[in-house]
Protein backbone atom coordinates (compact mmCIF):
# COMPACT_ATOMS: atom_id res chain seq x y z
CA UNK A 1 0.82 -31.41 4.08
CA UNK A 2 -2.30 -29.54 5.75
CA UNK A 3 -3.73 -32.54 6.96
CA UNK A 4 -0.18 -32.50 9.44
CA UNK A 5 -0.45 -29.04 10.53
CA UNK A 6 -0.70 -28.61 14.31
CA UNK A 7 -2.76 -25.97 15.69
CA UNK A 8 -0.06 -24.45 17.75
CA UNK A 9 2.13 -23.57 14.42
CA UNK A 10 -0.24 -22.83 11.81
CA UNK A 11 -3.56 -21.34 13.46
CA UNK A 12 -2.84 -17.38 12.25
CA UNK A 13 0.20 -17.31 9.52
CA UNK A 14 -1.70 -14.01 9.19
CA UNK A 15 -4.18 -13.08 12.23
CA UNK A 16 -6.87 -10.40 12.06
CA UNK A 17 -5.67 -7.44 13.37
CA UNK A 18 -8.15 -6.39 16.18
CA UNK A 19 -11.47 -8.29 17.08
CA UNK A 20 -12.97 -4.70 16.29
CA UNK A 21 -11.96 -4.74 13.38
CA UNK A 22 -14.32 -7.91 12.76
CA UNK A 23 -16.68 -7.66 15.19
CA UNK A 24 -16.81 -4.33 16.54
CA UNK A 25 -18.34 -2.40 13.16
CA UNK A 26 -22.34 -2.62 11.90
CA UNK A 27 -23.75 -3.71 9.30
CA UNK A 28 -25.87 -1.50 7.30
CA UNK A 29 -29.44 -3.41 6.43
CA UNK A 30 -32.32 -2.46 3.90
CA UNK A 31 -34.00 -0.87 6.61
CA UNK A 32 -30.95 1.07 7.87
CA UNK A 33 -30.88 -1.52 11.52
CA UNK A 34 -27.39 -2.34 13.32
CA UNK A 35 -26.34 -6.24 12.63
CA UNK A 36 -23.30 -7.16 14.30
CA UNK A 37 -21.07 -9.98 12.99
CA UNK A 38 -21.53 -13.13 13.03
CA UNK A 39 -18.77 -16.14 13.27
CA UNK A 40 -18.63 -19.65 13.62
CA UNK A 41 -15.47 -21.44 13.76
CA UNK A 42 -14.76 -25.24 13.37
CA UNK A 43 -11.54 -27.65 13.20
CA UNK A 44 -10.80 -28.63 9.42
CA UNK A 45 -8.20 -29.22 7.02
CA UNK A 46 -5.74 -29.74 10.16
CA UNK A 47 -6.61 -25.87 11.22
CA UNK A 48 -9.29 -23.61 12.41
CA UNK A 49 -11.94 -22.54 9.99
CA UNK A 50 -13.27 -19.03 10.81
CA UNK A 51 -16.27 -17.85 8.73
CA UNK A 52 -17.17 -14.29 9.39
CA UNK A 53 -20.40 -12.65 8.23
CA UNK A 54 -21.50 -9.01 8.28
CA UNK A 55 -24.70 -8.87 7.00
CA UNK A 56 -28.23 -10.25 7.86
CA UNK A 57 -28.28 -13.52 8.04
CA UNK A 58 -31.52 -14.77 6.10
CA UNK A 59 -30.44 -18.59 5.91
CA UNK A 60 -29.41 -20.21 9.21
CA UNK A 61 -27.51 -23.21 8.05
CA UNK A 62 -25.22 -20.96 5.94
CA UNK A 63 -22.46 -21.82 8.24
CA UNK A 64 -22.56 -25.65 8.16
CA UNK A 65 -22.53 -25.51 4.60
CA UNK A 66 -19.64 -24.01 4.24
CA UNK A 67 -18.35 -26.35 6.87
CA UNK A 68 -19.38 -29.62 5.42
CA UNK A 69 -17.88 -27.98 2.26
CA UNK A 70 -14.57 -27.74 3.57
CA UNK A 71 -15.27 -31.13 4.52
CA UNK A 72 -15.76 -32.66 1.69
CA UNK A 73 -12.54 -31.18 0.09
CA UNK A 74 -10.68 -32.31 3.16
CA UNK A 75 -11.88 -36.07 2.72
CA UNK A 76 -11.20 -36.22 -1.15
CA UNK A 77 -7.63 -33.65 -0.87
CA UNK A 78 -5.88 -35.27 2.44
CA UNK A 79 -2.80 -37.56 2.23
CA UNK A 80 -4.07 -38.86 5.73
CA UNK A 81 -3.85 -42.77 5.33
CA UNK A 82 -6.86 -43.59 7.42
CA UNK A 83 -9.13 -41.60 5.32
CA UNK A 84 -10.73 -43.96 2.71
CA UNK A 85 -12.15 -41.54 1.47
CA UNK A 86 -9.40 -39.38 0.03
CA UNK A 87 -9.09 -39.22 -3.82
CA UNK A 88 -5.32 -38.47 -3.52
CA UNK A 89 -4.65 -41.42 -1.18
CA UNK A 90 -6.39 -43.62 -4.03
CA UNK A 91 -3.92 -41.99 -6.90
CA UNK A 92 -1.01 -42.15 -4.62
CA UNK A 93 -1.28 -45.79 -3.92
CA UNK A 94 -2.11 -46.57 -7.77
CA UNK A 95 1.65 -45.27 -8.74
CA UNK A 96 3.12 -46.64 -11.56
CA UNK A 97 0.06 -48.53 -12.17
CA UNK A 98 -3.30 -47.15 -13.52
CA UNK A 99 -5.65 -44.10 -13.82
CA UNK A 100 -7.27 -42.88 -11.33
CA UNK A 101 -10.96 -41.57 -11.61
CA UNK A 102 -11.21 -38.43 -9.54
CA UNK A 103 -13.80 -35.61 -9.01
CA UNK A 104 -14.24 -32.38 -10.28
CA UNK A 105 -12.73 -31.04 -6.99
CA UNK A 106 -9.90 -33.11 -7.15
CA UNK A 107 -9.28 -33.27 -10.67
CA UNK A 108 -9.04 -28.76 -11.12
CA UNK A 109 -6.98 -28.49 -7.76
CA UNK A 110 -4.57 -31.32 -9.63
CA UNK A 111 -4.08 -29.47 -12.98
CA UNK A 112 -4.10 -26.12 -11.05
CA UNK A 113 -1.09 -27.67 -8.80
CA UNK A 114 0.57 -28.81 -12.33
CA UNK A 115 0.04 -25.16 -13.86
CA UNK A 116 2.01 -23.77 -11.31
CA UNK A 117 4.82 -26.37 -11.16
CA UNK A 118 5.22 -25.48 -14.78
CA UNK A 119 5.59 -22.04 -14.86
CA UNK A 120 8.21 -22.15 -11.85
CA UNK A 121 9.82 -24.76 -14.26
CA UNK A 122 9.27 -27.30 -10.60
CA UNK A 123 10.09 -25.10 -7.94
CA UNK A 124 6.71 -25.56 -7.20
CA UNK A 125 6.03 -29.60 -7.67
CA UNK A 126 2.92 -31.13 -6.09
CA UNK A 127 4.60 -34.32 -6.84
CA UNK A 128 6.96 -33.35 -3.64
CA UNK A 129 4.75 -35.88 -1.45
CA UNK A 130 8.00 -38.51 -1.15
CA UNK A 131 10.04 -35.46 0.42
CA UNK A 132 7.57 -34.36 2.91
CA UNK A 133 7.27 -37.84 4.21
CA UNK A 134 10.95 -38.15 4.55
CA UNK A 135 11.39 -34.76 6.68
CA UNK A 136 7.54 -34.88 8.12
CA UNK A 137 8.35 -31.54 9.45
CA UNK A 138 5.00 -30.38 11.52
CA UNK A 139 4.90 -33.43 12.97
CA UNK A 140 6.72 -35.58 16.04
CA UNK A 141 8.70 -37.50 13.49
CA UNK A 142 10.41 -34.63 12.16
CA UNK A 143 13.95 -35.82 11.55
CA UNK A 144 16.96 -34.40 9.09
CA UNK A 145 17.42 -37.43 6.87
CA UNK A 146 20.49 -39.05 5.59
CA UNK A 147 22.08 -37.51 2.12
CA UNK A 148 21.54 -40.80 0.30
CA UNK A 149 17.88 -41.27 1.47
CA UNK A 150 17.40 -37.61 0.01
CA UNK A 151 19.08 -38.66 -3.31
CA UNK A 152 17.00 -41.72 -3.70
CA UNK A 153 14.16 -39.60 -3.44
CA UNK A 154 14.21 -36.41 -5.46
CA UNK A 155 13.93 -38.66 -8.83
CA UNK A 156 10.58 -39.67 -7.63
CA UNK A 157 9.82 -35.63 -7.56
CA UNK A 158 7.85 -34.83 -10.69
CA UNK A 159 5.31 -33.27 -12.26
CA UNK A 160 5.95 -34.02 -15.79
CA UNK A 161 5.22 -37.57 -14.93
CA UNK A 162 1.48 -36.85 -13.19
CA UNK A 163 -0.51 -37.14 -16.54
CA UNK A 164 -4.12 -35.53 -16.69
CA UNK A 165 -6.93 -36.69 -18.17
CA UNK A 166 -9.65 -34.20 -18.48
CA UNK A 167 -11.69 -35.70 -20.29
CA UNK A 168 -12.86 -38.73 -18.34
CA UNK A 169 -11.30 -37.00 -15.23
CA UNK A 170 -8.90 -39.05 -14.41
CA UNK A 171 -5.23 -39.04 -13.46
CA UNK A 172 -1.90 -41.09 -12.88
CA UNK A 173 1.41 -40.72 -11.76
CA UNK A 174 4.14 -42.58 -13.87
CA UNK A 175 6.25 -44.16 -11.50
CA UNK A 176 6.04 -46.19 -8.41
CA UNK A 177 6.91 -44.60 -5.44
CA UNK A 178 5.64 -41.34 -6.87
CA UNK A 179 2.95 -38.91 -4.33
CA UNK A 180 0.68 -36.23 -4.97
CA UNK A 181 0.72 -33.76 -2.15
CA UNK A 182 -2.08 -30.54 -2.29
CA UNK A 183 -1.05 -29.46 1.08
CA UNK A 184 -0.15 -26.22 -0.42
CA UNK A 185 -2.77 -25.43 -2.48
CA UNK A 186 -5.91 -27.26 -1.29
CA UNK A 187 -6.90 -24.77 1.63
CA UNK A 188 -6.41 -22.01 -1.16
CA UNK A 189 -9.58 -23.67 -2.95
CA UNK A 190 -11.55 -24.74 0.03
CA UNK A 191 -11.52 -21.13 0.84
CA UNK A 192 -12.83 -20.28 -3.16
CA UNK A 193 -15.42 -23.05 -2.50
CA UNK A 194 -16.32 -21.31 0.74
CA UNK A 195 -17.09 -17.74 -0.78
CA UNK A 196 -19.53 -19.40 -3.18
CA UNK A 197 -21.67 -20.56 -0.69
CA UNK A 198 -21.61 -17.67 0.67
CA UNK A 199 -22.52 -15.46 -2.63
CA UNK A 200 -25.16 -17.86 -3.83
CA UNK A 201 -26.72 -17.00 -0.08
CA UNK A 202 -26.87 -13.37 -0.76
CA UNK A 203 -24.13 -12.72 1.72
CA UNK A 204 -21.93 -9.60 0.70
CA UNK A 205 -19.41 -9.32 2.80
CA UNK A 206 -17.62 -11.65 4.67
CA UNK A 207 -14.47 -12.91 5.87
CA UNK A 208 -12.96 -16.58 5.59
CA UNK A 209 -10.11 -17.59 7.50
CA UNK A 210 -8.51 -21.43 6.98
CA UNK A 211 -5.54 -21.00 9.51
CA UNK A 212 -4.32 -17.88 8.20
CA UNK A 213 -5.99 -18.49 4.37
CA UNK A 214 -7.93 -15.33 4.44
CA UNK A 215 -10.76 -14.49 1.50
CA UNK A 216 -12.42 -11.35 1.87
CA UNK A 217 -16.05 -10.85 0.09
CA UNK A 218 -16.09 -6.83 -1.05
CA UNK A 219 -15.25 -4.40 1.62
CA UNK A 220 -17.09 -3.95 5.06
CA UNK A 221 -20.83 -2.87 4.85
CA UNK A 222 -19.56 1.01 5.28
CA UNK A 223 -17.12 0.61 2.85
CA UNK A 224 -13.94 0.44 4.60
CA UNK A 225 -11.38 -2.26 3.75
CA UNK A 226 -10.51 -4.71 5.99
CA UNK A 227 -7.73 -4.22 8.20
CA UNK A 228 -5.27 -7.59 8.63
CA UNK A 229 -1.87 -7.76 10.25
CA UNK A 230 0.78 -9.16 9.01
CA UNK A 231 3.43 -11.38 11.26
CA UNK A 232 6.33 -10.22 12.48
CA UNK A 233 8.73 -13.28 11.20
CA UNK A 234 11.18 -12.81 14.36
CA UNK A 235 8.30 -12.60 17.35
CA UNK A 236 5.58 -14.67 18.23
CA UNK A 237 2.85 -15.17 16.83
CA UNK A 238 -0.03 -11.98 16.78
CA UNK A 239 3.37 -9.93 16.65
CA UNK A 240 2.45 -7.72 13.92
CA UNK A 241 5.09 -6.02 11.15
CA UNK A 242 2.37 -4.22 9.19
CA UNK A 243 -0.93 -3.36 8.14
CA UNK A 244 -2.72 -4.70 5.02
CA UNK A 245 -5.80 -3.70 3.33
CA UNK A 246 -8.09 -5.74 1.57
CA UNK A 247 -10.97 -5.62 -0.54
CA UNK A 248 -12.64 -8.50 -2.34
CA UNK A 249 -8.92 -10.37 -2.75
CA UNK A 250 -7.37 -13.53 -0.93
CA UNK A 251 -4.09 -13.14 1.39
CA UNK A 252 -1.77 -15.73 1.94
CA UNK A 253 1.60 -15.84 3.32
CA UNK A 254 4.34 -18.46 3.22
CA UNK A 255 7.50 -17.82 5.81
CA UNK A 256 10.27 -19.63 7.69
CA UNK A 257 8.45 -19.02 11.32
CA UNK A 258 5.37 -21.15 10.54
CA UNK A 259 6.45 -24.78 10.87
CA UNK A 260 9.73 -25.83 11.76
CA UNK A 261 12.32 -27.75 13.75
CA UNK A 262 15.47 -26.92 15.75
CA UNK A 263 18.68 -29.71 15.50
CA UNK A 264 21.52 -28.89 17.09
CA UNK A 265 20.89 -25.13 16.96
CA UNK A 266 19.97 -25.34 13.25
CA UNK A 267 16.13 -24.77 12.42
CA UNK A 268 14.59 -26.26 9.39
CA UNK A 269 11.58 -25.45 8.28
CA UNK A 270 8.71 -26.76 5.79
CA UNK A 271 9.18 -25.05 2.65
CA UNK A 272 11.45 -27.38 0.93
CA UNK A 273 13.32 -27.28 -2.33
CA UNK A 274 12.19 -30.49 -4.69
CA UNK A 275 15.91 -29.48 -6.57
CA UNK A 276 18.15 -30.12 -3.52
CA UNK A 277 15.53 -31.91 -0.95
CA UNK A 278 16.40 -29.55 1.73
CA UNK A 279 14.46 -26.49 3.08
CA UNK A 280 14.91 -23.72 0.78
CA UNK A 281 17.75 -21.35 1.80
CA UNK A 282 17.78 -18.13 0.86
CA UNK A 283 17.08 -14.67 1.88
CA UNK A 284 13.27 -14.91 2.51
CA UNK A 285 11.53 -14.98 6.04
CA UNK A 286 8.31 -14.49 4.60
CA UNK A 287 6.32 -14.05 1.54
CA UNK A 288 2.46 -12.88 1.37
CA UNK A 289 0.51 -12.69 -2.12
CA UNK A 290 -2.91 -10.88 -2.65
CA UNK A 291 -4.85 -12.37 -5.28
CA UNK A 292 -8.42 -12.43 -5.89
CA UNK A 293 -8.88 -16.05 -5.65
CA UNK A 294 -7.30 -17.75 -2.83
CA UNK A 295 -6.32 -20.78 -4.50
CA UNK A 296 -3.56 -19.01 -6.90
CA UNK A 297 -2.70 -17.01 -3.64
CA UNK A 298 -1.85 -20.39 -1.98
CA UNK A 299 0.10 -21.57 -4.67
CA UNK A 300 2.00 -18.54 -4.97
CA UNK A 301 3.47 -17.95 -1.72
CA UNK A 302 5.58 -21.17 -1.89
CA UNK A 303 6.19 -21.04 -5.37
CA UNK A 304 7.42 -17.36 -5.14
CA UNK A 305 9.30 -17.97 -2.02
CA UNK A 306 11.11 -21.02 -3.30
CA UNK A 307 11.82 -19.24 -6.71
CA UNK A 308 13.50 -15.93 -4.46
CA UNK A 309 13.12 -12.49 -4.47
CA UNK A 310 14.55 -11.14 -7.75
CA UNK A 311 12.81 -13.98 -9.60
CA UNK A 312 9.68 -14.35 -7.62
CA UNK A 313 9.41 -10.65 -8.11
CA UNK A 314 9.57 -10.87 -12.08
CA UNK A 315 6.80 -13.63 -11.86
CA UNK A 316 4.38 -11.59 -9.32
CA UNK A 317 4.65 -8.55 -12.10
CA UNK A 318 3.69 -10.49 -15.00
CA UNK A 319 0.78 -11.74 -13.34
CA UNK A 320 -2.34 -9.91 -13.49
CA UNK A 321 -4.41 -8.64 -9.89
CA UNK A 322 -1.36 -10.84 -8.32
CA UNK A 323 0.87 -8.68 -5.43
CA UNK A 324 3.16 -9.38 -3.16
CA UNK A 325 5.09 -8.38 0.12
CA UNK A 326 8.51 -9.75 0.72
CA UNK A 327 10.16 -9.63 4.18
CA UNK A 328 14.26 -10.50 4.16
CA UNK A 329 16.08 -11.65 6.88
CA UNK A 330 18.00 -8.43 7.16
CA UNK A 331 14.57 -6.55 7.57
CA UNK A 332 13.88 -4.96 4.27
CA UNK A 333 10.63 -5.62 3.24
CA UNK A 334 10.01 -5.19 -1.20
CA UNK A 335 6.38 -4.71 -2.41
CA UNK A 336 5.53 -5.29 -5.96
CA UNK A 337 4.20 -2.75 -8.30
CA UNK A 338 0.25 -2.64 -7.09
CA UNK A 339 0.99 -2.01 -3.35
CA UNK A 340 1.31 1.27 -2.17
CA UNK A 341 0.18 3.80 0.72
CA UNK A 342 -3.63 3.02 0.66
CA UNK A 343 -3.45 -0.85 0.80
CA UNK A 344 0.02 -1.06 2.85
CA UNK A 345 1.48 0.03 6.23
CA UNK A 346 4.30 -0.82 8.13
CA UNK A 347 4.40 -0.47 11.68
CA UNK A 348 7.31 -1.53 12.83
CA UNK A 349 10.38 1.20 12.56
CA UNK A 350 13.19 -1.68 12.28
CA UNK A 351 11.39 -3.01 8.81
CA UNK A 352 12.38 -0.29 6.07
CA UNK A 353 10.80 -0.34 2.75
CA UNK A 354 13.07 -0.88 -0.11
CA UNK A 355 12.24 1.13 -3.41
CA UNK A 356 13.09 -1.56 -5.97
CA UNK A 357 14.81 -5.24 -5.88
CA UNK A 358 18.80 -4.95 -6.45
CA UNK A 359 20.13 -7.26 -8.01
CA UNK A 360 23.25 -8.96 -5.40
């Protein structure tokens, strides 16, 4: 799905709060002189890829290879047909027929994608690729489709039938017609991918930002957390509904506002249900999960919004260094057990905080 994201809808699901937040502070060196941050920003993955660094910078191609990085897990991750390079075009087309040999890359963010369509028993299927095409919502072919072309293609929606072979790294989906798509899940790793480059460097704190994907290395040089605000569902976008805090931990947030389309005064948006083949509707407007790797943090904020908020919160509690922020369309906003006061703020007086989930 990334590779169909427009820059318009996805560039900040959640935006940095204040450039001075980023680039406004110092960075404390060895010998105690002011560094400001440093960014570089480039167009990947269908988004804009924002590496921020606050310390000395001792190598000077740091940023390009992160960038060619991303790249690289663009080209072998993309369901973009004129890519000849993409490893999931190559499985894709081989449906119903053979294995396909994959790389490392590929094959983890595959049996990641599979790990979480299991535990949400397929509420979360990377196998969804058939329903995307048929809605292409994000893109100028966005359409409703007819009932019966949605019925012919939720049996080809399954993640039982991608098989996994680890040891010669290879993979294949069962049945023709079948598709693989890592659209949301593949930014989560880039952005892992990212912060290793960046460790193995030296650098110690940082901030990566794939369209809203945001990875923070440790806190700020001073040791403050870093400040990130989180979208307002119902304005526009930089619209803020609250503060969050991070510190060494991956934010990402799934909601109804980020790509969508309006049909006769109906909006539909991308997160859709591989049970029914529709958009999911229920009382979510947006989800956001803290993590410390970004890839499980991309995974869960569609599987927890598709799975609901009384569910979705049981899951983000047995999970460990997993939270989560809920927003409902009636404004109530539920935070699982790990966020409080020093890592949360609204700042908006029409959200209110609820105390625990009640059960309708």
């Amino acid at each position: 799905m990334y590779v169909k994201k427009t820059l318009a809808l996805i560039y900040l699901v959640v935006f940095l709060l204040l450039p001075s937040f980023l680039t406004g502070c110092t960075s404390i060196t060895k010998d105690q002189t002011e560094a400001k941050p440093v960014s570089e920003t480039a167009f990947l993955m269908g988004t804009i890829a924002k590496i921020t660094i606050y310390d000395e910078i001792e190598d000077k191609q740091i940023f390009q290879k992160v960038f060619d990085r991303i790249s690289e897990i663009e080209d072998r991750m993309t369901i973009n047909e004129d890519n000849q390079k993409s490893e999931v075009m190559q499985l894709n087309n081989s449906a119903g027929q053979a294995y396909s040999k994959l790389s490392q890359d590929t094959f983890f963010v595959l049996e990641k994608g599979k790990y979480y369509s299991e535990i949400s028993k397929g509420q979360f299927d990377i196998t969804i690729g058939p329903l995307v095409k048929l809605w292409n919502i994000g893109t100028e072919k966005a359409r409703v489709p007819k009932e019966t072309e949605i019925q012919n293609t939720l049996p080809l929606i399954s993640y039982e039938n991608l098989l996994l072979d680890k040891e010669n790294l290879s993979a294949k989906l069962n049945n023709s017609g079948m598709m693989v798509d890592l659209g949301g899940i593949a930014k989560g790793y880039a952005a892992d991918e990212a912060a290793k480059i960046l460790i193995e460097a030296g650098i110690q704190h940082a901030i990566i930002n794939l369209g809203g994907n945001i990875l923070t290395l440790n806190t700020k040089p001073d040791g403050s957390y870093y400040k990130l605000g989180l979208q307002d569902p119902l304005e526009p976008r930089g619209d803020y509904m609250g503060i969050v805090m991070l510190n060494n931990q991956a934010l990402v947030s799934s909601g109804t506002y980020e790509r969508y389309f309006e049909l006769e005064g109906k909006r539909y948006h991308h997160i859709l249900n591989s049970k029914t083949g529709y958009p999911e509707d229920n009382t979510i407007m947006s989800i956001s999960i803290i993590t410390k790797e970004s890839i499980d943090a991309d995974a869960l904020s569609t599987t927890i919004f598709l799975l609901g908020l009384e569910e979705g919160m049981q899951m983000i509690e047995t999970l460990p260094s997993t939270e989560a922020i809920f927003i409902t369309s009636d404004k109530k906003v539920y935070i699982s057990s790990g966020i409080n006061d020093e890592n949360f703020e609204i700042v908006k007086d029409e959200y209110q905080l609820q105390k625990e989930v009640v059960t309708p």
